[in-house]
Protein backbone atom coordinates (compact mmCIF):
# COMPACT_ATOMS: atom_id res chain seq x y z
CA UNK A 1 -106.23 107.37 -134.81
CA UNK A 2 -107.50 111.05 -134.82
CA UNK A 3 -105.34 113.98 -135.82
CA UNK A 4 -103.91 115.56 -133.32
CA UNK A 5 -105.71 118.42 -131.13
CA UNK A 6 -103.53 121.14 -132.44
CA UNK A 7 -103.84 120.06 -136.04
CA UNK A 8 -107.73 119.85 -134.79
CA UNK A 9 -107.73 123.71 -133.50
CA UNK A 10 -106.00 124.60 -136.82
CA UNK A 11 -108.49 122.76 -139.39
CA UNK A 12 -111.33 124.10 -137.39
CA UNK A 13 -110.34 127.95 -137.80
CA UNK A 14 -109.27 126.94 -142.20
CA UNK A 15 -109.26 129.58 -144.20
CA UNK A 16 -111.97 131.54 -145.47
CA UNK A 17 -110.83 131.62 -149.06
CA UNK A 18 -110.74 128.04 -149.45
CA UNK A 19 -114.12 127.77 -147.56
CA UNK A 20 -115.65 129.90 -149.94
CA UNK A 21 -114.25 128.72 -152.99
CA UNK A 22 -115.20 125.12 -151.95
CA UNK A 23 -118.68 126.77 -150.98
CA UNK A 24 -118.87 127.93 -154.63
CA UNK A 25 -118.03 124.91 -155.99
CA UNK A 26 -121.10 123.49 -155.01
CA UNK A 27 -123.09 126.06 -155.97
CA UNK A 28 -122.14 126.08 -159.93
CA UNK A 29 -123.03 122.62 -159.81
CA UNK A 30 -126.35 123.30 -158.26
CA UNK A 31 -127.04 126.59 -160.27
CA UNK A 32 -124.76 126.59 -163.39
CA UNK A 33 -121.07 128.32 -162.97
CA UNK A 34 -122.73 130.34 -165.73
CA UNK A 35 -125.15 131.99 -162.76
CA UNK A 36 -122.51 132.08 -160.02
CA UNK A 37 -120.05 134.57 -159.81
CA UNK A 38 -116.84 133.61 -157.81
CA UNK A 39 -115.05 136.52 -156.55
CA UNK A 40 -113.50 134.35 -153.74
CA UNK A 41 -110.03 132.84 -154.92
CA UNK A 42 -107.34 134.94 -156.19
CA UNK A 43 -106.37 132.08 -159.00
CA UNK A 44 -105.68 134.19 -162.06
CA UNK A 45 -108.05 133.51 -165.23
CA UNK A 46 -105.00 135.21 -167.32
CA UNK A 47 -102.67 132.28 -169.44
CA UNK A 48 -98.95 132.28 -168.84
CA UNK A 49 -97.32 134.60 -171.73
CA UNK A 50 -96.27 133.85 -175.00
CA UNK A 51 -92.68 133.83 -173.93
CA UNK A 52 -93.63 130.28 -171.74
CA UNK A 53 -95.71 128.47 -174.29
CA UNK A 54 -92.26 129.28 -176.73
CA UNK A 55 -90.20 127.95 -173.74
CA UNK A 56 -91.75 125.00 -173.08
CA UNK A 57 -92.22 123.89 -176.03
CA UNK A 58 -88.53 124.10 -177.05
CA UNK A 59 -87.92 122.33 -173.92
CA UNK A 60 -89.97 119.13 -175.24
CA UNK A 61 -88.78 119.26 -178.73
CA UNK A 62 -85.39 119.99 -178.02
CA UNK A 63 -85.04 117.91 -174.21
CA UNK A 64 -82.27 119.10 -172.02
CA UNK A 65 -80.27 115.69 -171.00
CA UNK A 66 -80.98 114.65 -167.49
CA UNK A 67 -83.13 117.63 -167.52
CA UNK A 68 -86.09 115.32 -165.02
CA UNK A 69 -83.24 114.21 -162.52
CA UNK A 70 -82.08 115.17 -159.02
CA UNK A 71 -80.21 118.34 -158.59
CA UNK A 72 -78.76 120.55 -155.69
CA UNK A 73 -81.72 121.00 -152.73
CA UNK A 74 -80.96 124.65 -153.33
CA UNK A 75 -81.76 123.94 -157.17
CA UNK A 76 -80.18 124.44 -160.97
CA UNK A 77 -77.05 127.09 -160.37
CA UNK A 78 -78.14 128.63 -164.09
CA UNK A 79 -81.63 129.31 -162.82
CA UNK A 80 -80.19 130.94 -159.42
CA UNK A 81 -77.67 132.65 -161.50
CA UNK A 82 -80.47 134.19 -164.07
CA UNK A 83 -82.69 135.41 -161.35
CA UNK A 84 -79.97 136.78 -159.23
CA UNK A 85 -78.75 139.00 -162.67
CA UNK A 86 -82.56 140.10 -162.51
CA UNK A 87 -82.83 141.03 -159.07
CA UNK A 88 -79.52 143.30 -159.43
CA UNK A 89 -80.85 144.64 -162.63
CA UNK A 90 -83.92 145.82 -160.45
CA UNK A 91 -82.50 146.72 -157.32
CA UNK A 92 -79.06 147.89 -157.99
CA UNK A 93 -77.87 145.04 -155.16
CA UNK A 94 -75.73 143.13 -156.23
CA UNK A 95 -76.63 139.22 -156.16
CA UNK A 96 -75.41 136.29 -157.00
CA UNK A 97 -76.33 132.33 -157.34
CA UNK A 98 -75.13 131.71 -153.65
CA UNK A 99 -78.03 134.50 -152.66
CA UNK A 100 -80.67 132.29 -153.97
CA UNK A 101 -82.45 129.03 -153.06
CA UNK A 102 -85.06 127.49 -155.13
CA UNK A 103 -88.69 126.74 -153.39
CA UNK A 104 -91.70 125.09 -154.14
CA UNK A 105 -93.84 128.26 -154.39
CA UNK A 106 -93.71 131.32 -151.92
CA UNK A 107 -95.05 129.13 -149.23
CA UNK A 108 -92.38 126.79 -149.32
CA UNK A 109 -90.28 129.44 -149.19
CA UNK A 110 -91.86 131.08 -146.02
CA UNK A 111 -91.76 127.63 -144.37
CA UNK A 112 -88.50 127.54 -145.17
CA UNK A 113 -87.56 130.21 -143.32
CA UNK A 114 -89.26 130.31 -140.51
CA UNK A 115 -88.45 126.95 -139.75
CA UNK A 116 -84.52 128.26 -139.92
CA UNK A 117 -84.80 130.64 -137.98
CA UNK A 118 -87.61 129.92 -135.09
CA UNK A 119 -87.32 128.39 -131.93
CA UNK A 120 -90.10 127.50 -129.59
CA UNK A 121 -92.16 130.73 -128.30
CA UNK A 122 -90.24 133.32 -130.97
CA UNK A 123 -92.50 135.79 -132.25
CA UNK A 124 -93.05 136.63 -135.91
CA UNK A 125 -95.00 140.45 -136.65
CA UNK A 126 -97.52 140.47 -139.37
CA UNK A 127 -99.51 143.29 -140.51
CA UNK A 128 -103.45 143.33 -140.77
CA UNK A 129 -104.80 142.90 -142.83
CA UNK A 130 -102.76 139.84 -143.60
CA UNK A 131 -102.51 136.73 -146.19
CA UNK A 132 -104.46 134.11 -143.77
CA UNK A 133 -102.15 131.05 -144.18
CA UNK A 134 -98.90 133.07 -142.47
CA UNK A 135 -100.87 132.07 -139.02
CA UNK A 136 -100.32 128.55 -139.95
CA UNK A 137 -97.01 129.12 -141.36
CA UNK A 138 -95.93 130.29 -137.97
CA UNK A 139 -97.53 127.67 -136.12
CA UNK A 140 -96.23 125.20 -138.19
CA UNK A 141 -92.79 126.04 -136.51
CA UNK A 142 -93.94 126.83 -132.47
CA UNK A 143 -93.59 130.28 -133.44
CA UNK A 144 -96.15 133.15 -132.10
CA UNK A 145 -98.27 135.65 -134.30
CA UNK A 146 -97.94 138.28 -133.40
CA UNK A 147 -100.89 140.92 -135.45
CA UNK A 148 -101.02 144.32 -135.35
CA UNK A 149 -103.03 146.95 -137.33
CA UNK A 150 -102.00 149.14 -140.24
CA UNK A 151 -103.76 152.62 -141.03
CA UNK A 152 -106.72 153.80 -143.13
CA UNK A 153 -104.42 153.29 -146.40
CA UNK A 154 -103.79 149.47 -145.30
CA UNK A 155 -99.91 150.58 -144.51
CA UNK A 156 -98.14 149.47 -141.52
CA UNK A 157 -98.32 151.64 -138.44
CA UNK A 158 -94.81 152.06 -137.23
CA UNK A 159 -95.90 153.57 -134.10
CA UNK A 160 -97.96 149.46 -133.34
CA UNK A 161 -94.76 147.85 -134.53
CA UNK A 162 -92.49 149.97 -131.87
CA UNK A 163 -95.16 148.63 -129.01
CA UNK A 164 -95.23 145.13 -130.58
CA UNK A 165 -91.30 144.41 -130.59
CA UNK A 166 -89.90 142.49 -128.03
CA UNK A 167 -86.87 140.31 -127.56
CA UNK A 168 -88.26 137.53 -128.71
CA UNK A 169 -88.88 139.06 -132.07
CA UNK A 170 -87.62 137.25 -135.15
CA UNK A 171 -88.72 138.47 -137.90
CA UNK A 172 -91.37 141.02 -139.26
CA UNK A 173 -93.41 139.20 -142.73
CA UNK A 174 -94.62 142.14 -144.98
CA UNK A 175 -96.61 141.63 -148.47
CA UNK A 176 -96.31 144.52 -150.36
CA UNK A 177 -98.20 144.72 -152.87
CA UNK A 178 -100.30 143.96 -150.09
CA UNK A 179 -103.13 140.66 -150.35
CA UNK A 180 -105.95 141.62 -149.67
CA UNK A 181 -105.59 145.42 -149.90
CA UNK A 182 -103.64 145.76 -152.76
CA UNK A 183 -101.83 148.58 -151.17
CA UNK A 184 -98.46 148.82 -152.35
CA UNK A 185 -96.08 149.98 -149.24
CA UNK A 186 -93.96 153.58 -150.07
CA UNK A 187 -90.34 153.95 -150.07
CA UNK A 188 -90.65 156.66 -147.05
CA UNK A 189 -92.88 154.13 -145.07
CA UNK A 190 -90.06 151.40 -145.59
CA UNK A 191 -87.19 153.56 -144.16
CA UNK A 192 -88.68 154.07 -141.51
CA UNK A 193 -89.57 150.41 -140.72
CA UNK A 194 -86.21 150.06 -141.20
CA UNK A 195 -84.46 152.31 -139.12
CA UNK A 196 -87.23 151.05 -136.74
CA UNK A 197 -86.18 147.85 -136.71
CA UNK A 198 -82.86 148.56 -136.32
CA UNK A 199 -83.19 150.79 -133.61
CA UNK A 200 -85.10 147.83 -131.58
CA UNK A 201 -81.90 145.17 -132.85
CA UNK A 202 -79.76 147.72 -130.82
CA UNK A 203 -81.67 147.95 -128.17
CA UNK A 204 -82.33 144.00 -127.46
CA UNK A 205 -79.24 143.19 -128.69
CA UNK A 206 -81.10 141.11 -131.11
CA UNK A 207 -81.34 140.58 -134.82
CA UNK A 208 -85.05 140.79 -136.28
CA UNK A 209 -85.24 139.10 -140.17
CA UNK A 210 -87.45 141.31 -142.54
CA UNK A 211 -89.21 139.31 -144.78
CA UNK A 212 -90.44 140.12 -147.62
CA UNK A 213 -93.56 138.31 -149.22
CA UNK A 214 -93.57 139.66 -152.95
CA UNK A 215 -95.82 137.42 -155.09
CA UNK A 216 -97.37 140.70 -156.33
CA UNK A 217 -94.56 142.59 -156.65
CA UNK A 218 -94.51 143.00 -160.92
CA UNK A 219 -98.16 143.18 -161.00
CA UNK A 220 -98.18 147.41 -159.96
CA UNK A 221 -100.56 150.21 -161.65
CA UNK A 222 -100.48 153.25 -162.80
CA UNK A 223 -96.72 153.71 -163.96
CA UNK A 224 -95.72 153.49 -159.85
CA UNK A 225 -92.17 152.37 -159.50
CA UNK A 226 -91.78 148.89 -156.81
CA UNK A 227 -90.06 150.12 -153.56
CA UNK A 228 -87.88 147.62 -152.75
CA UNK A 229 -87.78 146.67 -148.92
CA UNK A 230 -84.57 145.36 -149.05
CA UNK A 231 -83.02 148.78 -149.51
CA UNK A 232 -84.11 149.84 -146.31
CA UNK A 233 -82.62 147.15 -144.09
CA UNK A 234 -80.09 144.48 -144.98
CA UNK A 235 -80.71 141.89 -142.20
CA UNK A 236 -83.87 140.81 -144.96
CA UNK A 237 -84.50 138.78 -147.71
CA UNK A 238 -87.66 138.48 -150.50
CA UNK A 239 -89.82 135.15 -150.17
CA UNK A 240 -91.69 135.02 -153.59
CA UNK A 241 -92.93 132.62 -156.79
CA UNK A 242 -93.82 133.08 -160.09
CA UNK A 243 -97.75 132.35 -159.48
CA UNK A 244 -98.68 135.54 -159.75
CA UNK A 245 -96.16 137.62 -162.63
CA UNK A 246 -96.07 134.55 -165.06
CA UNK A 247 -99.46 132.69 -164.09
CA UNK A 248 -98.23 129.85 -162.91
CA UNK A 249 -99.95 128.84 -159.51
CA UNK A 250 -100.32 125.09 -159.95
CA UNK A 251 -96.60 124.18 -161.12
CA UNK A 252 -95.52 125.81 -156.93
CA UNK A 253 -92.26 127.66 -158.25
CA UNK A 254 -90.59 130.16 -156.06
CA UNK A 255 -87.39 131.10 -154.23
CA UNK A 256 -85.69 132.65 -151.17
CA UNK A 257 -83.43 135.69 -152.13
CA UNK A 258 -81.31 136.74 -149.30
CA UNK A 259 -79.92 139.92 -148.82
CA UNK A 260 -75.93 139.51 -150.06
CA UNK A 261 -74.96 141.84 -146.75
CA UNK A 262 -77.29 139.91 -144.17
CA UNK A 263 -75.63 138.82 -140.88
CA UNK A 264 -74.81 135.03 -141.06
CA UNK A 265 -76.46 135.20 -144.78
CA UNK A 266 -74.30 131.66 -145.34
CA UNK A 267 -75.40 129.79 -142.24
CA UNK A 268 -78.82 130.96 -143.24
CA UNK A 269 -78.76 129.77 -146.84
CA UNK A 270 -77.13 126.72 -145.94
CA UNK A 271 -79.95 126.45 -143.25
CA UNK A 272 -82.77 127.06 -146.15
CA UNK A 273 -81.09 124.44 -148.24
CA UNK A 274 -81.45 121.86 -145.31
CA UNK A 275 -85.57 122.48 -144.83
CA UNK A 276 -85.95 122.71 -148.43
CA UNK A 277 -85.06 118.69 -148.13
CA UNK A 278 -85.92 117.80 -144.75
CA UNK A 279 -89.51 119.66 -144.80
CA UNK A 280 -90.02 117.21 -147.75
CA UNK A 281 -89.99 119.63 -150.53
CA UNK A 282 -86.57 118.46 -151.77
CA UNK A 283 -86.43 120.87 -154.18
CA UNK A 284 -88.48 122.94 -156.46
CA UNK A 285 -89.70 121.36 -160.11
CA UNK A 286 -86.85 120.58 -162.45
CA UNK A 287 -88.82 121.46 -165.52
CA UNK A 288 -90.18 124.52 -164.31
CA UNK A 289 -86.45 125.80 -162.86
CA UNK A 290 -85.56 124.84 -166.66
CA UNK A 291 -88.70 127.20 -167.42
CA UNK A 292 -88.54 130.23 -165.52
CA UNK A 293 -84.77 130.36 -165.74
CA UNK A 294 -85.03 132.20 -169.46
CA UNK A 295 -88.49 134.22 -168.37
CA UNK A 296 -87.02 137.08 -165.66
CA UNK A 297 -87.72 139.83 -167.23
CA UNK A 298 -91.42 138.27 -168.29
CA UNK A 299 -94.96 139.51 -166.78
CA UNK A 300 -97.74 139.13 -167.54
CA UNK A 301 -100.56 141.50 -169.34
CA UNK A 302 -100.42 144.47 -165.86
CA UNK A 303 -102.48 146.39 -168.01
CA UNK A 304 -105.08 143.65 -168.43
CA UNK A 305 -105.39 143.73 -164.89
CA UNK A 306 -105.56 147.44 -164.48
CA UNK A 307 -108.51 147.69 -166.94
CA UNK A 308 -110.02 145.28 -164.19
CA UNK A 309 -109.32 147.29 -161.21
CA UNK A 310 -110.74 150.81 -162.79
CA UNK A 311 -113.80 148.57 -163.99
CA UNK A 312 -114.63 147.15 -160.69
CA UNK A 313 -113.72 150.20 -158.83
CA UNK A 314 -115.74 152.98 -160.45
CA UNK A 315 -118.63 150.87 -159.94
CA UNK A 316 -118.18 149.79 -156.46
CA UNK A 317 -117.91 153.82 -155.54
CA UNK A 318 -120.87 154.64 -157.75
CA UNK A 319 -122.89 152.11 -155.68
CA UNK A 320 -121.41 153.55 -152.84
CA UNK A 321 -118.79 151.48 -151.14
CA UNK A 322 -115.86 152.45 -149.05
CA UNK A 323 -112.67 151.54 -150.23
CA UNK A 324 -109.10 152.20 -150.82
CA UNK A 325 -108.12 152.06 -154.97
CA UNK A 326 -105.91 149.21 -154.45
CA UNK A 327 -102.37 150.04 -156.14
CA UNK A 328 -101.40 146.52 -157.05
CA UNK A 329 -101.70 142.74 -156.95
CA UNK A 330 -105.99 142.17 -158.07
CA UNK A 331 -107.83 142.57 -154.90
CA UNK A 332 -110.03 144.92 -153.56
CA UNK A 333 -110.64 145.29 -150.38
CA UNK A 334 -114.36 147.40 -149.80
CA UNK A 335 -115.71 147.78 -146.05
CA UNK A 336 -118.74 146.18 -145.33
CA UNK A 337 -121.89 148.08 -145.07
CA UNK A 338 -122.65 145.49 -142.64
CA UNK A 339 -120.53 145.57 -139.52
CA UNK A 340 -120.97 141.99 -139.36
CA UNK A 341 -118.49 141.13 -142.34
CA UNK A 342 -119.49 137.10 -142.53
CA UNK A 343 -123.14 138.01 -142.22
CA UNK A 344 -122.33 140.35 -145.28
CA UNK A 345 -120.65 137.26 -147.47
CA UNK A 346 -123.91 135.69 -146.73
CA UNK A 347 -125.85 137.87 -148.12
CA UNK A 348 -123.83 138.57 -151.20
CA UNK A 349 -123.77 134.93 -151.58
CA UNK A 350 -127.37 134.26 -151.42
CA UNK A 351 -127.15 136.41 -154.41
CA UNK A 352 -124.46 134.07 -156.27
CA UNK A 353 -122.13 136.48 -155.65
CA UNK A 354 -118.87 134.83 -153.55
CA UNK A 355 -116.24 137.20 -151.95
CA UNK A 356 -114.41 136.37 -148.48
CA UNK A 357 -114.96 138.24 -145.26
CA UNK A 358 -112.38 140.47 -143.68
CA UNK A 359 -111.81 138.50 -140.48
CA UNK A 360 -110.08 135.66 -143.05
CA UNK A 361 -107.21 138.22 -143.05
CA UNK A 362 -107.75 139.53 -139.36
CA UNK A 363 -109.42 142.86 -140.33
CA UNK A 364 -113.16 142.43 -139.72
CA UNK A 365 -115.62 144.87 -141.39
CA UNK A 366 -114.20 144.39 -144.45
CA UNK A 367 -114.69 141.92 -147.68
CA UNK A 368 -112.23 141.18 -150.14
CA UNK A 369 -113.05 140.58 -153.99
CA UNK A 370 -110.61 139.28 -156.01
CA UNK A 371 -110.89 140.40 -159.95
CA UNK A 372 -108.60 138.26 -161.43
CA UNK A 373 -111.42 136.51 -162.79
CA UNK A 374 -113.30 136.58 -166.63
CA UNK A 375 -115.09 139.99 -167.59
CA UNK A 376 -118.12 138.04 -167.70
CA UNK A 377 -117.92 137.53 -163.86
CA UNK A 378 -117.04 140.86 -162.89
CA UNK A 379 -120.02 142.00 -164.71
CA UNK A 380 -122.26 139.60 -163.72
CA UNK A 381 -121.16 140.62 -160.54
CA UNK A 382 -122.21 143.94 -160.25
CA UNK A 383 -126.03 143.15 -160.08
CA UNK A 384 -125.66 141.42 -156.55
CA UNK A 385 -123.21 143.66 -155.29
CA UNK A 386 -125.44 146.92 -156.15
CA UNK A 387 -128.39 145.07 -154.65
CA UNK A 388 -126.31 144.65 -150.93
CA UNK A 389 -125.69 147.70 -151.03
CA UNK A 390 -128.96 149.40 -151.87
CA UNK A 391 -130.48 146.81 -149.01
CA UNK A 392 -127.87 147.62 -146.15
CA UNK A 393 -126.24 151.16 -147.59
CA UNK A 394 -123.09 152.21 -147.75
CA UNK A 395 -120.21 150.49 -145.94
């Protein structure tokens, strides 16, 4: 028995990331990883803090009892309750335990939701350029993509998202700090998505669900404070995991936090607490919910990750790229001096260089390079990318 044709459609299109990780895989093996530098995956070469290694290793000298069993789909109260105190301490809303379910990961969590709240043919709005797997995400659920463009500085046109509502608008999905751009989203650009958004809930008599994606959201440069999107409309909520702030993208720990004044915020949570079990994720890791509950106000080394960015940037504009000095997260996101972006991967990659092309996040023309890699790679790096460059000019 095949697969079926839609699954068939959706393996067919992938993901460019994982193609060109998997692509570089092969490569090391054939050339050395020594000689190949992989640009492609954003899987952070930084270790979890201090503060975890401490944690953890309390937790196996000093076992909690029944600490590996069962517990609530919407996971440990005391870990809800800890990151609920952390979320008011940061956004001056006030949150508590019930706010909160427990995912496997961010993209539990955005399954999660959408499955609550889609029904067949219901459009979701995402912003290009985009984090690839949301298209699936969607799909998953018989939901519609709905993509629209943002403007030179990778921010969301408001003017495309008027045109692009409709009444069968859900939800709007936002990443800010943005993957791939790293373009962190401003407080005056957030207002007026959300007096946008209410204006169209009025007018189709509708409710539309901002969601916000924030994986990135404690890894932000130079001293910029994190707008928060949920201060700008309350029918929203925050889809996120600690992958990114603590390092921690194998053990697939997240949560949902909804906003405490959305409409029907209990039917949805009890909703999210349903898919969490029924989608087959059951709940999020036990020892990691033990884990993360003492580590809120933890992040990792932002600085180390600056001193990447300014490396990698001043030489990509002394070579003589195009690009936008990303603001957070650890991508960059150059145009390609080749206005065929894949045939411009190619051609980095034929000089062991890997990176992923911009139509992988629906913005062709562009390349994205992620630098949360070893210094070693960066630098060995920069002798392909100066050679595309002085073969094709500037993008």
């Amino acid at each position: 028995m095949s697969v079926s044709e839609r699954i068939q459609k959706s393996m067919a299109e992938g993901s460019w990331i994982r193609r060109m990780f998997e692509e570089g895989a092969i490569m090391k093996q054939r050339y050395g990883e020594e000689n190949v530098f992989d640009l492609s995956l954003g899987n952070p070469i930084i270790e979890p803090p201090p503060e975890f290694r401490r944690e953890l290793k309390r937790l196996a000298e000093q076992p909690l009892p029944g600490m590996h069993r069962y517990m609530s789909n919407a996971g440990y109260d005391e870990t809800r309750a800890a990151i609920a105190s952390q979320l008011s301490l940061e956004t001056d809303i006030k949150f508590t335990s019930n706010d909160i379910v427990m995912t496997c990961g961010a993209a539990g969590a955005l399954n999660v939701v959408l499955k609550a709240i889609l029904n067949q043919g219901d459009e979701v709005i995402i912003f290009a350029p985009y984090f690839a797997e949301y298209v699936h995400y969607i799909d998953n659920h018989y939901g519609v993509a709905r993509i629209i463009p943002t403007d030179e500085q990778f921010a969301p046109r408001l003017d495309a998202l008027e045109n692009a509502i409709n009444e069968k608008t859900r939800a709007v999905v936002i990443n800010s700090p943005n993957n791939p751009s790293g373009a962190v989203y401003s407080k005056e650009r957030l207002h007026g998505l959300g007096e946008l958004l209410r204006k169209k809930e009025t007018q189709y008599g509708t409710k539309i669900l901002l969601i916000s994606d924030e994986a990135y959201r404690k890894i932000i440069y130079d001293g910029l404070k994190y707008p928060f999107p949920l201060h700008h409309h309350t029918q929203s909520l925050i889809a996120t995991s600690h992958s990114k702030d603590l390092a921690l993208p194998g053990e697939r720990i997240g949560y949902i936090a909804i906003h405490p004044e959305c409409h029907q915020r209990e039917e949805l949570v009890n909703g999210f607490i349903h898919l969490n079990r029924t989608l087959g994720f059951v709940n999020a890791s036990a020892l990691m919910q033990h884990l993360v509950r003492h580590l809120q106000a933890v992040t990792v080394s932002v600085a180390e990750y600056q001193q990447k960015r300014d490396f990698l940037y001043e030489h990509l504009i002394e070579m003589g790229y195009s690009l936008v000095k990303p603001q957070g997260a650890f991508y960059i996101f150059p145009k390609s001096p080749l206005e065929d972006d894949v045939a411009f991967v190619r051609e980095l990659q034929q000089l062991k260089v890997l990176t992923v092309p911009g139509r992988g996040f629906g913005t062709p023309g562009y390349f994205r390079i992620a630098y949360c890699v070893e210094d070693r790679v960066l630098e060995g790096s920069l002798a392909g990318l100066r050679q595309a460059a002085q073969k094709f000019g500037p993008g």
